[in-house]
Protein backbone atom coordinates (compact mmCIF):
# COMPACT_ATOMS: atom_id res chain seq x y z
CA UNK A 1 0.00 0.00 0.00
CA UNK A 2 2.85 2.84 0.94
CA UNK A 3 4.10 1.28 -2.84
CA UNK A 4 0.58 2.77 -4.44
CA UNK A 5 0.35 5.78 -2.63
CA UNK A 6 3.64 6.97 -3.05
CA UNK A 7 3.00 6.84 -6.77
CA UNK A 8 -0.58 8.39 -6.65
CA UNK A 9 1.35 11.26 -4.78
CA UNK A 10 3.76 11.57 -7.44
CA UNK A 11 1.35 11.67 -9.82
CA UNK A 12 -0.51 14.50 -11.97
CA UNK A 13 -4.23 13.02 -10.58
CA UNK A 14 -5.42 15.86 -9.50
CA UNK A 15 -7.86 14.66 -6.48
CA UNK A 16 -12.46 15.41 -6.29
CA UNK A 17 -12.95 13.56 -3.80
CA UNK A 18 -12.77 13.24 -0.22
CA UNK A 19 -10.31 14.15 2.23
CA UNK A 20 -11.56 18.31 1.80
CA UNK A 21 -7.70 19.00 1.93
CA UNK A 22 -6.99 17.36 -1.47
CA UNK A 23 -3.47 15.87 -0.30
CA UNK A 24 -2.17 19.42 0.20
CA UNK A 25 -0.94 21.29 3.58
CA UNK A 26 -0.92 25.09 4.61
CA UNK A 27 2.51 24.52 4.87
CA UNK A 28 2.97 22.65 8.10
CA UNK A 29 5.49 20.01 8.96
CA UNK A 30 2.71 17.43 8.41
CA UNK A 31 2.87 17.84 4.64
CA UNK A 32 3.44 14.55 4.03
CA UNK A 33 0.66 13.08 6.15
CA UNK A 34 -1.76 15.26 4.01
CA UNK A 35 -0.36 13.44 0.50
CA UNK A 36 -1.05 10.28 1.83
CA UNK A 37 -4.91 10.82 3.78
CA UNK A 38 -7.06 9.57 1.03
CA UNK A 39 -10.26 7.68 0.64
CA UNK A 40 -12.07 4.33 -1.43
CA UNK A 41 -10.81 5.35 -4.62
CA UNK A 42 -9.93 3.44 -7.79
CA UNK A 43 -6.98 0.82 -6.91
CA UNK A 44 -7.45 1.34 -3.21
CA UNK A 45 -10.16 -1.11 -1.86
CA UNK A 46 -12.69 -0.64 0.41
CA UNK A 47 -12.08 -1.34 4.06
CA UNK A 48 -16.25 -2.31 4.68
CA UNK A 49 -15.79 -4.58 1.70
CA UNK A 50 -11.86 -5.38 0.92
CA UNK A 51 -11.25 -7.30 -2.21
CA UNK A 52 -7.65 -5.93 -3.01
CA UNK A 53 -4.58 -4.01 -0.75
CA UNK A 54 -6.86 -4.34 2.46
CA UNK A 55 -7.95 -7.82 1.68
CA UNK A 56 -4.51 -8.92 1.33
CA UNK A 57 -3.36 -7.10 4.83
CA UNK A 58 -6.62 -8.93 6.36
CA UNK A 59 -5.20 -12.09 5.04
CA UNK A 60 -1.67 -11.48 6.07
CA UNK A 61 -2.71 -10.82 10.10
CA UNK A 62 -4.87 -13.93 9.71
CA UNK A 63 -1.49 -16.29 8.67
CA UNK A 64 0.57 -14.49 11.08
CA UNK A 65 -1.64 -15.01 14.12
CA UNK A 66 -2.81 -18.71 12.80
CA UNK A 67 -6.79 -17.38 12.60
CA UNK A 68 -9.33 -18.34 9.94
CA UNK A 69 -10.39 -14.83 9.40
CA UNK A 70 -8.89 -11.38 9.94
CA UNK A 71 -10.63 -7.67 9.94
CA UNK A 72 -8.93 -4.71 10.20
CA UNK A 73 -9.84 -2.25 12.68
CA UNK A 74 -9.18 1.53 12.33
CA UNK A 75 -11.00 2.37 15.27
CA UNK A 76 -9.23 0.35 17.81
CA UNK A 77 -9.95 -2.79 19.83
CA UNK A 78 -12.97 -0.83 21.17
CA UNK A 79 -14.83 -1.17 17.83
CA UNK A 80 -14.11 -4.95 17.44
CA UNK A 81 -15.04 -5.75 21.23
CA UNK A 82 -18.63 -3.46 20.54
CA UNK A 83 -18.80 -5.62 17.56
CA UNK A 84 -17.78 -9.20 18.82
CA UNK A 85 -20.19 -9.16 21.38
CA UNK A 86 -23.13 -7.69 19.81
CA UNK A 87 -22.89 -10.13 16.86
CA UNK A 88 -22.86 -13.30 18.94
CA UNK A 89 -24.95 -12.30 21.89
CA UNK A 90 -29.04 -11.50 20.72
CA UNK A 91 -30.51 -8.53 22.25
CA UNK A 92 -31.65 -9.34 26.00
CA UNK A 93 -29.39 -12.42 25.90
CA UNK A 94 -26.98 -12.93 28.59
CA UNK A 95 -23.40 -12.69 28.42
CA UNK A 96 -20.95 -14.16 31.06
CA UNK A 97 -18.19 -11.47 31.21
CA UNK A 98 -15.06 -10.59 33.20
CA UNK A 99 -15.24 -8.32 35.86
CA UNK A 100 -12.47 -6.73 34.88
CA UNK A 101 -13.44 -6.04 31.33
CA UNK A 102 -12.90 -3.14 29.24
CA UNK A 103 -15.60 -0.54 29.11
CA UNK A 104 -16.20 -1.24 25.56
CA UNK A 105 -18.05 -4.67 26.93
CA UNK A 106 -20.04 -3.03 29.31
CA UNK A 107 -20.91 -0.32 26.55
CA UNK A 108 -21.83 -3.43 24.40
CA UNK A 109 -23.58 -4.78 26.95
CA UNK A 110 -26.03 -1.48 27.73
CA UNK A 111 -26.22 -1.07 24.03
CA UNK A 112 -28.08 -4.63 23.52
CA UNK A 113 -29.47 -4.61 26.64
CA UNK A 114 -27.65 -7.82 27.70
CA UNK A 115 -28.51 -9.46 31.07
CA UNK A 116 -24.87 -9.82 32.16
CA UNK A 117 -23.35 -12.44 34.67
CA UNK A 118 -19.65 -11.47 36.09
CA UNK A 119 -16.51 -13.97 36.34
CA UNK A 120 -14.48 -12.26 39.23
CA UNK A 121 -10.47 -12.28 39.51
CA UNK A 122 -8.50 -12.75 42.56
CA UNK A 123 -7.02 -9.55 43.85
CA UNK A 124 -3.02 -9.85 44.72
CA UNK A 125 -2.24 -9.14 48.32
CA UNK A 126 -0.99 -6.38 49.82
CA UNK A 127 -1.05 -4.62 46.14
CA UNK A 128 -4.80 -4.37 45.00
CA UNK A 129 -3.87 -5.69 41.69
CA UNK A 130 -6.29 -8.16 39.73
CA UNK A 131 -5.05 -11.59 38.72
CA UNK A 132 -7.10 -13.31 35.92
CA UNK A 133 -10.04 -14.94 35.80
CA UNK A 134 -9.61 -19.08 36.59
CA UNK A 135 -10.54 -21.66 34.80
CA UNK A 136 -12.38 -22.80 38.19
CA UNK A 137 -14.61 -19.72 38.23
CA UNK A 138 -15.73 -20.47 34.44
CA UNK A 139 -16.54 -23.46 35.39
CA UNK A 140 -17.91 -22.90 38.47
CA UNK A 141 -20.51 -19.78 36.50
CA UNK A 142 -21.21 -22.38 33.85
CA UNK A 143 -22.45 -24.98 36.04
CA UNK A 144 -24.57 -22.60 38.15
CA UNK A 145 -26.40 -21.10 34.46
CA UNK A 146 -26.68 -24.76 33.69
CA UNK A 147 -28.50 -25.82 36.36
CA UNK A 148 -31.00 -22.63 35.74
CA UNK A 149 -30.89 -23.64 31.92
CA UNK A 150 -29.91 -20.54 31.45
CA UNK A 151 -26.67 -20.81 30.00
CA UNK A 152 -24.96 -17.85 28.28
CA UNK A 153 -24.76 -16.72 24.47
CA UNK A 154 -20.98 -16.31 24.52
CA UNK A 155 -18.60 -15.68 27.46
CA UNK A 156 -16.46 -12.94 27.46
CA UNK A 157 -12.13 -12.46 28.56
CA UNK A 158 -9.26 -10.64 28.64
CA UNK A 159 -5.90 -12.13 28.23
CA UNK A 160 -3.49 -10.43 28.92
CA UNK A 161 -4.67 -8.11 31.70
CA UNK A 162 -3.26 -4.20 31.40
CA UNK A 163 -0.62 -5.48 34.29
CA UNK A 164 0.45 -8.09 31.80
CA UNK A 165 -1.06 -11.38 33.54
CA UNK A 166 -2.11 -14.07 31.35
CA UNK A 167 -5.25 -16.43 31.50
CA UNK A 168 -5.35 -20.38 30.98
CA UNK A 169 -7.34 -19.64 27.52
CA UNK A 170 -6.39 -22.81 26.30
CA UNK A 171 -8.52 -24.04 29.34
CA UNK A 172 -11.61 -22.12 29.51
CA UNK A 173 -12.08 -22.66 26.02
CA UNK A 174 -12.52 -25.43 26.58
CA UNK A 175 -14.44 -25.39 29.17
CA UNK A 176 -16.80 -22.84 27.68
CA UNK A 177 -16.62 -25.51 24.37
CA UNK A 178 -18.48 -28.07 26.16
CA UNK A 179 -21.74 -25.74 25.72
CA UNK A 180 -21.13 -25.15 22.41
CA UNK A 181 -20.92 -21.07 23.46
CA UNK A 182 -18.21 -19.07 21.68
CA UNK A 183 -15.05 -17.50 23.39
CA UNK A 184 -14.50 -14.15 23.05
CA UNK A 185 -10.78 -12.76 24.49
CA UNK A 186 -9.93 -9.22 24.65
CA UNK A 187 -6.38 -9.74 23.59
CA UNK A 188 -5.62 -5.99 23.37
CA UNK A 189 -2.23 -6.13 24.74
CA UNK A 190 -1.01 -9.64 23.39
CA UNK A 191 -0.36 -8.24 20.12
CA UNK A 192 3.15 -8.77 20.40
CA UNK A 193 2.15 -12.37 21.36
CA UNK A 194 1.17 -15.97 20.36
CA UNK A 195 -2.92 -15.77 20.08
CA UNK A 196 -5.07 -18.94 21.13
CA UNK A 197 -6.34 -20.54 18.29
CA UNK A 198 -9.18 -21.80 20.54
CA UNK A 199 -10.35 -18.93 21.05
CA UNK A 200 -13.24 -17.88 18.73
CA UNK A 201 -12.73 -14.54 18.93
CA UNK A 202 -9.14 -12.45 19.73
CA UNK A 203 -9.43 -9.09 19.25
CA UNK A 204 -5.67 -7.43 19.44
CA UNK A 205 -4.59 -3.94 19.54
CA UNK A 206 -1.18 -3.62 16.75
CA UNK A 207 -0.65 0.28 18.43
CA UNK A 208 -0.22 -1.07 22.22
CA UNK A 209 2.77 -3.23 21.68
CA UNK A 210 3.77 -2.78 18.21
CA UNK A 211 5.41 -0.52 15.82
CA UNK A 212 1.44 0.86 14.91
CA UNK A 213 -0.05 3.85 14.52
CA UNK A 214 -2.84 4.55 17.33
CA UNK A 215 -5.91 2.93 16.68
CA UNK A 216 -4.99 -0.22 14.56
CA UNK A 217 -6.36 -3.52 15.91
CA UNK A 218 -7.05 -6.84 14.05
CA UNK A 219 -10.57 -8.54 14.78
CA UNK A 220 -9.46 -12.64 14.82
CA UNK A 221 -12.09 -15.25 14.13
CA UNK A 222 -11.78 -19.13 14.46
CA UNK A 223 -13.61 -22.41 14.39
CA UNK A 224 -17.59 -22.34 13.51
CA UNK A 225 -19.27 -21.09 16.75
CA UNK A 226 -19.85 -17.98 15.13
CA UNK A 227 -20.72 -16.16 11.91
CA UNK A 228 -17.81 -14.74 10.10
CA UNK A 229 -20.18 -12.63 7.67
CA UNK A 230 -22.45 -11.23 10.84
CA UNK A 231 -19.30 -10.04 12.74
CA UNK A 232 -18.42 -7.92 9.40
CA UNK A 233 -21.68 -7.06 9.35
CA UNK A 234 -21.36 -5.37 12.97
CA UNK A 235 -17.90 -3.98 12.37
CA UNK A 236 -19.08 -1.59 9.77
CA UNK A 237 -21.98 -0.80 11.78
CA UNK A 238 -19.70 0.55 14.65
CA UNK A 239 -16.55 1.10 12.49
CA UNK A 240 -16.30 4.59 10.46
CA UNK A 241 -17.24 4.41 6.62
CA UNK A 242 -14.52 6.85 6.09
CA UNK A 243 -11.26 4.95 7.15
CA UNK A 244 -7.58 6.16 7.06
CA UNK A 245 -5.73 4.93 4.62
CA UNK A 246 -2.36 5.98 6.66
CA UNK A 247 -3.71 4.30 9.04
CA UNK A 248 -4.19 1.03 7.03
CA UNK A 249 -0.57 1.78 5.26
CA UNK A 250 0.95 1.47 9.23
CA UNK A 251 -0.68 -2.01 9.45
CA UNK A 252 0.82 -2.87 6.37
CA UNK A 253 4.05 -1.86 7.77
CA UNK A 254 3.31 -3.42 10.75
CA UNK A 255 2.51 -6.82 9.36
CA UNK A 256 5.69 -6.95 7.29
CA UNK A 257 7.89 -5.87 10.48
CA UNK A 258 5.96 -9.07 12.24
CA UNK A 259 7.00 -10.87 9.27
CA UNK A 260 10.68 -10.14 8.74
CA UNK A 261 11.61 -8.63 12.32
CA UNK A 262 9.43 -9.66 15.00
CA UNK A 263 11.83 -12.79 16.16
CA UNK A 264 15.31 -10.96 16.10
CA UNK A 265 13.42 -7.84 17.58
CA UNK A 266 11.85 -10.44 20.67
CA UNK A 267 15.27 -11.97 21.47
CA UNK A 268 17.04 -8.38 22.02
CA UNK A 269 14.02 -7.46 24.02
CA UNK A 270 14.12 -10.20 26.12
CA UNK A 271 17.63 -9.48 26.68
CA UNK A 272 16.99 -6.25 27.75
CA UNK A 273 14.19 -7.22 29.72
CA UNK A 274 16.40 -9.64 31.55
CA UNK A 275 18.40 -6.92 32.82
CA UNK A 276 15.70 -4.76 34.02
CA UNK A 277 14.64 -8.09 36.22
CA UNK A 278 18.31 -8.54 37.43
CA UNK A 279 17.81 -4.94 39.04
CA UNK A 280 15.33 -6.21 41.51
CA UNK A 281 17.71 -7.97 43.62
CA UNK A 282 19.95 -4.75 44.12
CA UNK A 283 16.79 -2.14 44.77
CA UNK A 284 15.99 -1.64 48.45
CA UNK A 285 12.49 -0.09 48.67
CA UNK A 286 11.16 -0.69 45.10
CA UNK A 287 9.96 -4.17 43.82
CA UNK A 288 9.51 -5.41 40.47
CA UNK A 289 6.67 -7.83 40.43
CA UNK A 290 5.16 -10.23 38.14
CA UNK A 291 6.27 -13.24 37.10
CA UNK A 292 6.42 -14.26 40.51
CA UNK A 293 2.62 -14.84 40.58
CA UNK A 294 2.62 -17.47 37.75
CA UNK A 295 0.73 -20.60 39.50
CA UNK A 296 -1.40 -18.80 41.44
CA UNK A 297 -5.03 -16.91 41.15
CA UNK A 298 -5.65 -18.09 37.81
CA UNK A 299 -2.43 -16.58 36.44
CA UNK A 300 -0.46 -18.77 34.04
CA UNK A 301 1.88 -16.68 32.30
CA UNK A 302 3.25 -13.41 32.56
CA UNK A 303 4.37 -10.48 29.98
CA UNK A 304 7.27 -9.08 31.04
CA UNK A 305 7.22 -6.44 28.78
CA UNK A 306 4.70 -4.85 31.27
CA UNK A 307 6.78 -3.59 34.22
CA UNK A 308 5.06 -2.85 37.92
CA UNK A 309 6.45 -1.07 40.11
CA UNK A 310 5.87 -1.41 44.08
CA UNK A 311 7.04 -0.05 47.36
CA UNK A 312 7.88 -3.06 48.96
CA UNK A 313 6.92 -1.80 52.30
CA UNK A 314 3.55 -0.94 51.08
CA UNK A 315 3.94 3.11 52.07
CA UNK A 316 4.29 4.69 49.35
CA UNK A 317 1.27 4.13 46.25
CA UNK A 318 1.78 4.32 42.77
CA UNK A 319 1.08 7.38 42.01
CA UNK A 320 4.55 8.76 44.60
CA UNK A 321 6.03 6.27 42.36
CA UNK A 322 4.79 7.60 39.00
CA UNK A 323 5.59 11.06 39.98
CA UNK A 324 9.32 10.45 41.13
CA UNK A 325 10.07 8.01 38.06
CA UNK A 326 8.56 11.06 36.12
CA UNK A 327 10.08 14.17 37.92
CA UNK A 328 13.19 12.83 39.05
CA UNK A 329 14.18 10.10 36.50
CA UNK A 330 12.92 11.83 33.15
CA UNK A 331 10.74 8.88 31.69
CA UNK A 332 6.77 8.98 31.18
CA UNK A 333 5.07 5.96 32.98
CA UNK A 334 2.09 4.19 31.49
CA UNK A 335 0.04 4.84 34.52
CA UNK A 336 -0.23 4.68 38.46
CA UNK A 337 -3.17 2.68 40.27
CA UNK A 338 -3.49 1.90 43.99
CA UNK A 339 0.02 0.63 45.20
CA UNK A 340 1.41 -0.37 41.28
CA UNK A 341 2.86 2.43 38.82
CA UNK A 342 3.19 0.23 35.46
CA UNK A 343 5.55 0.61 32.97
CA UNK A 344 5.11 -0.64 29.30
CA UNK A 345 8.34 -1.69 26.76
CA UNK A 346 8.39 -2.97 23.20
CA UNK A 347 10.37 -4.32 20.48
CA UNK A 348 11.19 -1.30 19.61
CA UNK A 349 13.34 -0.05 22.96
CA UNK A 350 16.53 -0.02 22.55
CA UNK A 351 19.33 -1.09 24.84
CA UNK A 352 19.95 2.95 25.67
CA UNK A 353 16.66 3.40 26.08
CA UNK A 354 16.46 0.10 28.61
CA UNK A 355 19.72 2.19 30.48
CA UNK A 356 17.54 5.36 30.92
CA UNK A 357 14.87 3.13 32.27
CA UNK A 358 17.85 1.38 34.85
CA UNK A 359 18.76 4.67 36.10
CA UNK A 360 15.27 6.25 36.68
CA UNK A 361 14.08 2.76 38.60
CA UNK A 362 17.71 3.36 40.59
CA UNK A 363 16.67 7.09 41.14
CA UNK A 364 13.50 6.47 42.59
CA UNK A 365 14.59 4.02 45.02
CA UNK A 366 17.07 6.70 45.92
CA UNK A 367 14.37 9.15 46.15
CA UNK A 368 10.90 7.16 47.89
């Protein structure tokens, strides 16, 4: 796609149509932004029906992530979740959701009027931190709907949680299989990882943890539980009818990095990664948890891309954290909540941009 519209932007086509700034700037540094902001002309598919360049990105996400179907989302995972759960769960039905969900569920939920049923997460002591949701309480919710023979249209999780804990989805899939309901997992930040094929829904956000543009998820379908052509159906319904084609040219980027880089790029990270783990031996009031918690309260992996930060005497909260790291170490957090301030890497840090992170973590154990 960058290919094409780097020669329509070269070209003499002079453009009636829609964006109103015709590919041209009032002189701004964003110049080149306005060449490439076009719309569903000639040669550039249509993103509510692809049949060409899109078509072929949708396809490439599906191989990459081992799905039967791929959609491309240019409103974020918010517009796939809104659309995943209103095309599998009728209006009034209920849905059996994680407590812990995204507000784009519950806005799902009050737009069909859903009768909702909640799957609650262990909290981690002493830092008010959700785990995941077990296979144990699936079960557990499934057996008490069953015995009311009122058993759920679709049950609803997310895997990985913001702190970066990971569900058994292998698991509950199959435990939620056994009714013949679908599986829906909000996946949002597990881009950068393996997605369960179980699973008949993923819905993954490329922006959180890949080298995307804001706003670019990927809508996965598998198996037969649910209608491939009614999810599409409900993605254009909540998804704009005038999508961003630089946008969709990022995804295109971003599948080919996940292509060609994404292994080499995991290794260094992990290397890096190892030595912002080593630190937590050597810091005397700030803890590094996480992986730690693997085993326990439904947990069975961890991302350790996602970084929390803790006073290990349980004094200070997150936010004293956040605001040192911030005011006395020079790096942005992700965000601070109760006693955890979270940090967030990616492939793309670099090992002097892991050092700055070393130094600010050393500072503000200096400093709490």
């Amino acid at each position: 796609m960058i290919q094409e519209l780097t020669v329509l932007t070269g070209s003499d086509v002079r453009p009636f149509h829609m964006p109103g700034h015709k590919r041209r700037s009032d002189g701004s540094w964003i110049e080149e932004i306005y060449r490439y902001d076009i719309t569903e002309i000639d040669g550039f598919d249509n993103l509510q029906e692809p049949a060409g360049l899109i078509a072929d990105i949708e396809k490439g996400f599906a191989e990459y992530y081992g799905a039967d179907k791929a959609h491309l989302l240019v409103n974020g995972s918010t517009s796939g979740i809104l659309s995943a759960i209103s095309a599998v769960v009728p209006h009034r039905e209920l849905l059996l959701m994680d407590r812990g969900a995204h507000q784009s569920a519950f806005n799902a939920a009050f737009l069909g009027e859903l009768r909702t049923a909640y799957m609650k997460r262990a909290t981690i002591d002493g830092y008010e931190i959700s785990a995941c949701v077990s296979p144990e309480e699936v079960s557990r919710m499934l057996q008490a709907a069953a015995e009311k023979q009122d058993l759920p249209k679709a049950v609803f999780l997310t895997s990985p949680t913001y702190e970066g804990f990971i569900a058994d989805t292998e698991k509950i899939a199959d435990l939620v299989h056994e009714h013949d309901i679908p599986l829906i997992v909000d996946g949002a930040h597990g881009a950068h990882m393996s997605v369960s094929k179980k699973a008949d829904i993923t819905v993954v956000s490329l922006h959180k943890t890949l080298p995307a543009l804001t706003q670019l998820s990927v809508l996965l379908v598998n198996g037969s539980l649910v209608d491939d052509a009614y999810i599409k159906r409900y993605i254009n319904i909540f998804q704009t009818s005038s999508p961003s084609y630089i946008l969709m040219a990022s995804a295109e980027k971003c599948l080919e990095y996940l292509k060609e880089k994404s292994g080499p790029a995991k290794e260094s990270l992990d290397k890096e990664l190892d030595r912002v783990y080593s630190l937590k031996s050597r810091l005397r009031k700030i803890d590094i948890i996480g992986p730690e918690y693997v085993g326990k309260d439904g947990i069975c992996g961890y991302d350790k891309s996602k970084i929390n930060l803790v006073d290990r005497s349980g004094r200070a909260d997150g936010q004293l954290i956040y605001d040192t790291l911030r005011e006395k170490g020079g790096i942005q957090p992700e965000m601070a909540m109760g006693y955890d301030c979270l940090l967030m890497t990616s492939v793309m840090d670099t090992h002097e941009s892991i050092d700055i992170l070393l130094d600010a973590i050393k500072t503000a154990d200096r400093e709490i």
